[in-house]
Protein backbone atom coordinates (compact mmCIF):
# COMPACT_ATOMS: atom_id res chain seq x y z
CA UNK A 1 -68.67 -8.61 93.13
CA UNK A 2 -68.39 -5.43 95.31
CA UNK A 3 -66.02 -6.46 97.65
CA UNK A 4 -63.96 -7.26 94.34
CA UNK A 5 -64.48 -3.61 93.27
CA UNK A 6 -63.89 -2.30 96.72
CA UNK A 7 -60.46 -4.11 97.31
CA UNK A 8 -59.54 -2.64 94.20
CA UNK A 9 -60.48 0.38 95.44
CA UNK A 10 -58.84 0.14 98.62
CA UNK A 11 -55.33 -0.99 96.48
CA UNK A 12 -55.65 1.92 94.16
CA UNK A 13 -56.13 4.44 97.60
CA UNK A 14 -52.92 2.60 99.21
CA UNK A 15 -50.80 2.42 96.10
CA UNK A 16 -51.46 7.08 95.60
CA UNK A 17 -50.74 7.37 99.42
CA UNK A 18 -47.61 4.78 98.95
CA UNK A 19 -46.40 6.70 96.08
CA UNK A 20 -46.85 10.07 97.08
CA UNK A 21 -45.86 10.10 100.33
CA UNK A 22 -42.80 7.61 100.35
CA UNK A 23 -41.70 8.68 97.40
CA UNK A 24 -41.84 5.38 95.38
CA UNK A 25 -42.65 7.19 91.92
CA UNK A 26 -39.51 7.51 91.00
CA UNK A 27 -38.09 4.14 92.22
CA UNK A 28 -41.08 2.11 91.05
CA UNK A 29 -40.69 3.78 87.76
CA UNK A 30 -44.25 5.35 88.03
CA UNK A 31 -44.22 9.23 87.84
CA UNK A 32 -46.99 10.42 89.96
CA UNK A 33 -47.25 13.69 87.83
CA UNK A 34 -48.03 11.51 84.67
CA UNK A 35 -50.87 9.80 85.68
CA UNK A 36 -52.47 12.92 87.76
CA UNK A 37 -55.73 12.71 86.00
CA UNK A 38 -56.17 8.79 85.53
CA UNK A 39 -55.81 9.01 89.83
CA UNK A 40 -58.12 11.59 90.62
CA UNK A 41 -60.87 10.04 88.36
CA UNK A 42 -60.40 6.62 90.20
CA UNK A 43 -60.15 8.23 93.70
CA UNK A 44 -63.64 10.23 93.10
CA UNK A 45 -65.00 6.98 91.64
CA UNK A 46 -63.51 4.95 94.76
CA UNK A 47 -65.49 7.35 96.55
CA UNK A 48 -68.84 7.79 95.34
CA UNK A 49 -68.40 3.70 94.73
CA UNK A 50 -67.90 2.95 98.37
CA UNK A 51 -70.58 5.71 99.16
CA UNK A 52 -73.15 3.60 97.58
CA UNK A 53 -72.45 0.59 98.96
CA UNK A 54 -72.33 1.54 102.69
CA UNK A 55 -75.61 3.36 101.88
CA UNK A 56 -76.86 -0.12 100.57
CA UNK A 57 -75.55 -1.79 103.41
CA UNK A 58 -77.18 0.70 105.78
CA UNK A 59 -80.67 -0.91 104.55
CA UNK A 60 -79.88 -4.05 104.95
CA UNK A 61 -79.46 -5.26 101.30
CA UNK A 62 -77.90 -8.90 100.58
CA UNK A 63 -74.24 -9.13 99.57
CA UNK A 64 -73.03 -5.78 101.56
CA UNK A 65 -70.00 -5.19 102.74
CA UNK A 66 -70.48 -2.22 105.17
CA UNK A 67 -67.23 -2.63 107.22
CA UNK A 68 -64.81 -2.85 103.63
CA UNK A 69 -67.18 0.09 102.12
CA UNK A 70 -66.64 2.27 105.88
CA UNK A 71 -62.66 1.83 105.07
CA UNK A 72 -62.49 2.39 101.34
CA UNK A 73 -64.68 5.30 102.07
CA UNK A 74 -62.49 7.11 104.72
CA UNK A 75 -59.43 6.52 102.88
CA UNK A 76 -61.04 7.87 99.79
CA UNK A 77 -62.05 10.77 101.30
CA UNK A 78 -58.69 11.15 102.92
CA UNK A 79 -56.97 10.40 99.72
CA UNK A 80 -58.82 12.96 97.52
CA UNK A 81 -57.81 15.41 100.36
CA UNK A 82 -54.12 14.81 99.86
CA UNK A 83 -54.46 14.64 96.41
CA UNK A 84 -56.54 18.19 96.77
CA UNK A 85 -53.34 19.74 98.78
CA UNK A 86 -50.64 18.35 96.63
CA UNK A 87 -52.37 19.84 93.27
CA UNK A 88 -52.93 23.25 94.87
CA UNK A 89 -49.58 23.10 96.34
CA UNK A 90 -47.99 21.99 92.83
CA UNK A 91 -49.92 24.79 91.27
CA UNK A 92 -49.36 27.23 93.85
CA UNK A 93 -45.91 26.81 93.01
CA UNK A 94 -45.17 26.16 89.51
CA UNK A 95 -45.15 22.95 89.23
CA UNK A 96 -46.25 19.87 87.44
């Protein structure tokens, strides 16, 4: 059951960078701005998620997945960076 929640965690990670950086928002129909809040709740709960499941892993508990947790940690913490930069940068400069 966690590697279920951290593959969706690891989707929901890919699909912010995808849209954000490549610009799929607007082709995919999904506006970025919109959903702001719904994104940085499940990033921060993709994070602290993955957090506790590599620290479970570290002890050796049954049913870890330390190598999936390591990845959908990084990327969180990468993810909640971008999404840090592009809200101060949006809000630095009038927008959203």
């Amino acid at each position: 059951m966690r590697a279920f929640f951290l593959v969706i965690a690891l989707i929901v990670n890919l699909l912010y960078i995808s849209l954000s950086l490549f610009g799929l928002d607007t082709w995919l129909g999904i506006r970025v701005g919109t959903y702001n809040v719904l994104f940085g709740i499940l990033l921060v709960s993709s994070f602290i998620f993955s957090l506790i499941v590599f620290l479970k892993g570290k002890r050796g508990e049954a049913g870890s997945v330390p190598v999936l947790s390591l990845v959908v940690l990084f990327l969180s913490v990468g993810t909640l960076g971008w999404y840090a930069f592009l809200n101060v940068l949006g809000l630095s400069m009038g927008g959203f």
